[in-house]
C-alpha atoms as a PDB file:
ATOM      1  CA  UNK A   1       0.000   0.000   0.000  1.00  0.00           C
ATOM      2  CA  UNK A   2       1.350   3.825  -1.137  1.00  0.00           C
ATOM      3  CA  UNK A   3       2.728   5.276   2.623  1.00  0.00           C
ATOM      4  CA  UNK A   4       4.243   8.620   2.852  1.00  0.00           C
ATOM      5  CA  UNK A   5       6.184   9.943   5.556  1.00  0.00           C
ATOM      6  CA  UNK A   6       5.386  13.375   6.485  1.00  0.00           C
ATOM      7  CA  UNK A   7       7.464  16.034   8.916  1.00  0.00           C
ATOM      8  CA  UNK A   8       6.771  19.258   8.871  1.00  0.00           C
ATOM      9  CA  UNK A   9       8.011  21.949  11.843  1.00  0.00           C
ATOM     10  CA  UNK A  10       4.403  22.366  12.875  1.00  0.00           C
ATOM     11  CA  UNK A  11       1.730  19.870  13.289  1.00  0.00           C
ATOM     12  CA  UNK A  12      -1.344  21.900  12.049  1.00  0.00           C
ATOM     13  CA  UNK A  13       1.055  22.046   8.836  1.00  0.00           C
ATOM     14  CA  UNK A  14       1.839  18.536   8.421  1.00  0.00           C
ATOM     15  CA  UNK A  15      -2.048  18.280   8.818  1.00  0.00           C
ATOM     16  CA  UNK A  16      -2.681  20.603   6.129  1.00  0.00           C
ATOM     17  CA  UNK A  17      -0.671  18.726   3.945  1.00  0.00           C
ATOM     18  CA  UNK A  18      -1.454  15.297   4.201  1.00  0.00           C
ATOM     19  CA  UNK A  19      -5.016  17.014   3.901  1.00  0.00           C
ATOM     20  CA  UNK A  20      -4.828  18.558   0.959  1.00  0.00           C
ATOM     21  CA  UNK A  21      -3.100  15.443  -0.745  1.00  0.00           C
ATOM     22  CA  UNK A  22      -6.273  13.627   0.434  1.00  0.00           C
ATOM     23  CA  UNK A  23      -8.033  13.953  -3.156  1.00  0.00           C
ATOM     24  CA  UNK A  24      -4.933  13.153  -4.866  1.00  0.00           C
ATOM     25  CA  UNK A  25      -2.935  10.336  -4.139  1.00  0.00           C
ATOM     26  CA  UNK A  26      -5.737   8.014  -4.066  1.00  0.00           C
ATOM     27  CA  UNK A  27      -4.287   4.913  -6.038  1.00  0.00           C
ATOM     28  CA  UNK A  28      -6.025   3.291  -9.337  1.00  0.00           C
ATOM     29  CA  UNK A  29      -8.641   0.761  -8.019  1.00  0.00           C
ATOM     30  CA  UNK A  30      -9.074   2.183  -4.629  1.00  0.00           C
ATOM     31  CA  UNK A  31     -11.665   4.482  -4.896  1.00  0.00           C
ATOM     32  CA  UNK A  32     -14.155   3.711  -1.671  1.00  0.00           C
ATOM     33  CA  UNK A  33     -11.329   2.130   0.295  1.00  0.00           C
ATOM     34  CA  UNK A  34     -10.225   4.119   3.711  1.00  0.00           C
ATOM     35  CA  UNK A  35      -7.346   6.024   4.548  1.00  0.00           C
ATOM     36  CA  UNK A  36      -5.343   5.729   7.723  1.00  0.00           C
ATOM     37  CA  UNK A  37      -3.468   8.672   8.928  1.00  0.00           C
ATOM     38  CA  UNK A  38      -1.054   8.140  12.120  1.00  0.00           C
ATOM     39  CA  UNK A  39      -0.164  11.348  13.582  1.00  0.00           C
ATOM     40  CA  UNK A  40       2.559  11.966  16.233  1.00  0.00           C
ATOM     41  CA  UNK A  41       1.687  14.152  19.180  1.00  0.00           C
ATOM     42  CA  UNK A  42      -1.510  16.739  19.582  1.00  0.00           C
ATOM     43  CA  UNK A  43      -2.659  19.087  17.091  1.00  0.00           C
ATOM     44  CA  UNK A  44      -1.839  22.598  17.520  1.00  0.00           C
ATOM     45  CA  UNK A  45      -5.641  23.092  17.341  1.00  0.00           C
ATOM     46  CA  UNK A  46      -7.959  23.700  14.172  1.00  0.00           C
ATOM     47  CA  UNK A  47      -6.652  20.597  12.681  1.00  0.00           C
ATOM     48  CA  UNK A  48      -7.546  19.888   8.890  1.00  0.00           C
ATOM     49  CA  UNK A  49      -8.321  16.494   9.633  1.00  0.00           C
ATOM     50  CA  UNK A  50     -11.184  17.102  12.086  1.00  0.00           C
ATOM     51  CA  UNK A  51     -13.769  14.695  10.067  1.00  0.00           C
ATOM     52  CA  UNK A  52     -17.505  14.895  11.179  1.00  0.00           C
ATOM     53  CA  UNK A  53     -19.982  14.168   8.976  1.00  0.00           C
ATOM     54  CA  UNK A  54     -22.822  15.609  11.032  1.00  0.00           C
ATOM     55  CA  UNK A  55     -20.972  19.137  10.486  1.00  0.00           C
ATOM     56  CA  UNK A  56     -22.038  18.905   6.877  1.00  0.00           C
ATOM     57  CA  UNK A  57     -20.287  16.980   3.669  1.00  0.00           C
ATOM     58  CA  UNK A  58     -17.576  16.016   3.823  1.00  0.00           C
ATOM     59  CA  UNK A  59     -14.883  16.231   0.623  1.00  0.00           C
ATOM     60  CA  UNK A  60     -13.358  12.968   1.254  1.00  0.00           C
ATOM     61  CA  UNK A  61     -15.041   9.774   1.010  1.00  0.00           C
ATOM     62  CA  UNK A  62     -14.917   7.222   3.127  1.00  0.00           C
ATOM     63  CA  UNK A  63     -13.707   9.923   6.066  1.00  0.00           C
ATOM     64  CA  UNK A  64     -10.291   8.782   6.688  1.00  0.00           C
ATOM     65  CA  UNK A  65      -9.591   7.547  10.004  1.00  0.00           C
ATOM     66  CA  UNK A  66      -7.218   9.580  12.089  1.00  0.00           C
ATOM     67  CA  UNK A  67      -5.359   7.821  14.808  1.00  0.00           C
ATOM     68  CA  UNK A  68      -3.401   9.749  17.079  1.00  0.00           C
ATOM     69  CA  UNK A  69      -0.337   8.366  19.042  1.00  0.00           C
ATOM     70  CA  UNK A  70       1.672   9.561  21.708  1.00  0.00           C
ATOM     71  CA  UNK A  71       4.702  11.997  20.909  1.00  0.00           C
ATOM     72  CA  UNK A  72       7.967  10.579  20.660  1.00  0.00           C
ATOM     73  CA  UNK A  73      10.895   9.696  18.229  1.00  0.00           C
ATOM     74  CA  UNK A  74       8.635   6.994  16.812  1.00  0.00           C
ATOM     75  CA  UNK A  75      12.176   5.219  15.510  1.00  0.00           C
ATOM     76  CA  UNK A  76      13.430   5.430  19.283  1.00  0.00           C
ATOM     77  CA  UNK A  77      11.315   5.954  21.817  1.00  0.00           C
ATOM     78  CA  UNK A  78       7.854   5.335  19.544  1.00  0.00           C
ATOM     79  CA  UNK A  79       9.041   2.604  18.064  1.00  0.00           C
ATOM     80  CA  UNK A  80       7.137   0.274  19.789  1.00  0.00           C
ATOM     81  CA  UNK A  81       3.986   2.257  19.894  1.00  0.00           C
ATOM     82  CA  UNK A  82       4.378   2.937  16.537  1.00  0.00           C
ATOM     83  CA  UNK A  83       4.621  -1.100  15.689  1.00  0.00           C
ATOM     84  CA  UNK A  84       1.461  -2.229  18.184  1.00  0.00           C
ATOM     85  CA  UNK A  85      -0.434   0.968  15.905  1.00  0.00           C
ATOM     86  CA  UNK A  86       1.117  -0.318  12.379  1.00  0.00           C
ATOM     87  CA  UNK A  87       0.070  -3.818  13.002  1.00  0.00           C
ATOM     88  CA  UNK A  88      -3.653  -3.058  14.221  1.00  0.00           C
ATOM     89  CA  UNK A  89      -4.015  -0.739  10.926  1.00  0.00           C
ATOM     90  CA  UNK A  90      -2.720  -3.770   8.706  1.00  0.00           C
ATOM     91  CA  UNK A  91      -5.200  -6.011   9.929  1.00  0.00           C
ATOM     92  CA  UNK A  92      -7.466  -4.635   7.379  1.00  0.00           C
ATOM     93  CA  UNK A  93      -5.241  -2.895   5.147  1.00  0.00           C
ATOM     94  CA  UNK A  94      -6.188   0.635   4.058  1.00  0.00           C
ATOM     95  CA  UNK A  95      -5.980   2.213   0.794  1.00  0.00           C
ATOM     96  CA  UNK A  96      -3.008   4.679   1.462  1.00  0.00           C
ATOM     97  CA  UNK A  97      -1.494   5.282   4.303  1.00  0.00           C
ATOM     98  CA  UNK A  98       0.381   8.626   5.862  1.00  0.00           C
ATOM     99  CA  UNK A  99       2.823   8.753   8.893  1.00  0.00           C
ATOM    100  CA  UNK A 100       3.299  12.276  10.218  1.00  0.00           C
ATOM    101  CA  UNK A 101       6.256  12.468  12.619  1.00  0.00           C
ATOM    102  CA  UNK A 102       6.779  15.556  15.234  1.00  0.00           C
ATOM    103  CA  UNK A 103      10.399  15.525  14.117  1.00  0.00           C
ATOM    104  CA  UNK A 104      12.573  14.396  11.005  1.00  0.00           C
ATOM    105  CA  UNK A 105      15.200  13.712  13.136  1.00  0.00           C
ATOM    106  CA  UNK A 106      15.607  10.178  12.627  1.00  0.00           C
ATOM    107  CA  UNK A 107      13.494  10.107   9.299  1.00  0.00           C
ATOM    108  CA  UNK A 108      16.054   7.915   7.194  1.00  0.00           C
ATOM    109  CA  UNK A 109      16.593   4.746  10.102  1.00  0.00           C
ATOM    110  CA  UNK A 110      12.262   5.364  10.754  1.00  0.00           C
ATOM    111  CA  UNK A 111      12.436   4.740   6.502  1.00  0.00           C
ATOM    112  CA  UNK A 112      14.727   2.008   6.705  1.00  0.00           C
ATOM    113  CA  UNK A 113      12.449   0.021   9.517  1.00  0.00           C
ATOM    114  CA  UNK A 114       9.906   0.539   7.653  1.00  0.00           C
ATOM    115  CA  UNK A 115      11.679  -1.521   4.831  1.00  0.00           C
ATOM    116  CA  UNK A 116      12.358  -4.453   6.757  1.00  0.00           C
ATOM    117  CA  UNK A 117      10.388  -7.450   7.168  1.00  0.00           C
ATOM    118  CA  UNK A 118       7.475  -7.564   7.913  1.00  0.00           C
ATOM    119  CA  UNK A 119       6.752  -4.362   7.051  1.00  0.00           C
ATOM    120  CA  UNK A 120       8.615  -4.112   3.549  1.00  0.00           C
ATOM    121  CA  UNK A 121       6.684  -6.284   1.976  1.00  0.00           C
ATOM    122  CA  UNK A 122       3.341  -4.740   3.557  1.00  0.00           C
ATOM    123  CA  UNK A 123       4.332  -0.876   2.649  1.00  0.00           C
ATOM    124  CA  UNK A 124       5.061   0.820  -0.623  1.00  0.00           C
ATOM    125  CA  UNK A 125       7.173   3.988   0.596  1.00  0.00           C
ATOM    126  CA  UNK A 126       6.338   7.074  -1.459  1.00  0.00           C
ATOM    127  CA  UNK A 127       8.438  10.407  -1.779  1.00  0.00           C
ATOM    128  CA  UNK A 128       8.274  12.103   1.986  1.00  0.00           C
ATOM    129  CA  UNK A 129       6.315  14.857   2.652  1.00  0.00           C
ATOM    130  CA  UNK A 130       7.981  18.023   3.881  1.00  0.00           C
ATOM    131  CA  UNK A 131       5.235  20.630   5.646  1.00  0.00           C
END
């Protein structure tokens, strides 16, 4: 499945972005199929991936679902969060799936566990993001 890693200095603008790529990075075939988004840390408030349908339509269909996880380096300290979180979300495997991290920091060794076994077979790393 297409994942992209997304950092970004602010989390309201990683938001934004993985937002805004919502409408376009669906892949051929999927259209109906969910979206996962795993975001590091709280929003800064306002976020752009506030879904409720009873506010009115929505532009995305099905509403993506947003899972939030505690802050951390999710290679370091994360890391196992970030594998308990991965491996409930593959259960049913999404359409696309977006990572946002609070800090790029470790961004290459997070890419390069993310290529091992079991998840390198699971995940088709895209470009990263940059917010």
């Amino acid at each position: 499945m297409p994942t992209w890693l997304v950092t970004g200095p602010r989390a309201g603008a990683r938001e934004a972005a993985i937002a805004a790529r919502l409408g376009t990075d669906l892949p051929a075939g999927a259209a109906g199929a969910p979206t996962v988004i795993i975001l590091e840390g709280l929003s800064d408030g306002g976020s752009a991936l506030a879904f409720d349908p009873a506010d009115g339509p929505v532009d995305v269909a099905p509403i993506p679902q947003v899972l939030r996880i505690a802050p951390g380096c999710l290679h370091c300290t994360g890391n196992l969060v970030l594998r308990v979180t991965l491996n409930r979300v593959l259960r049913r495997p999404p359409a696309r799936l977006y990572i946002s991290l609070a800090t790029a920091e470790h961004l290459e060794l997070l890419r390069a566990w993310l290529s091992e076994a079991p998840y390198g077979d699971l995940l088709d790393l895209q470009s990263d993001i940059a917010a």
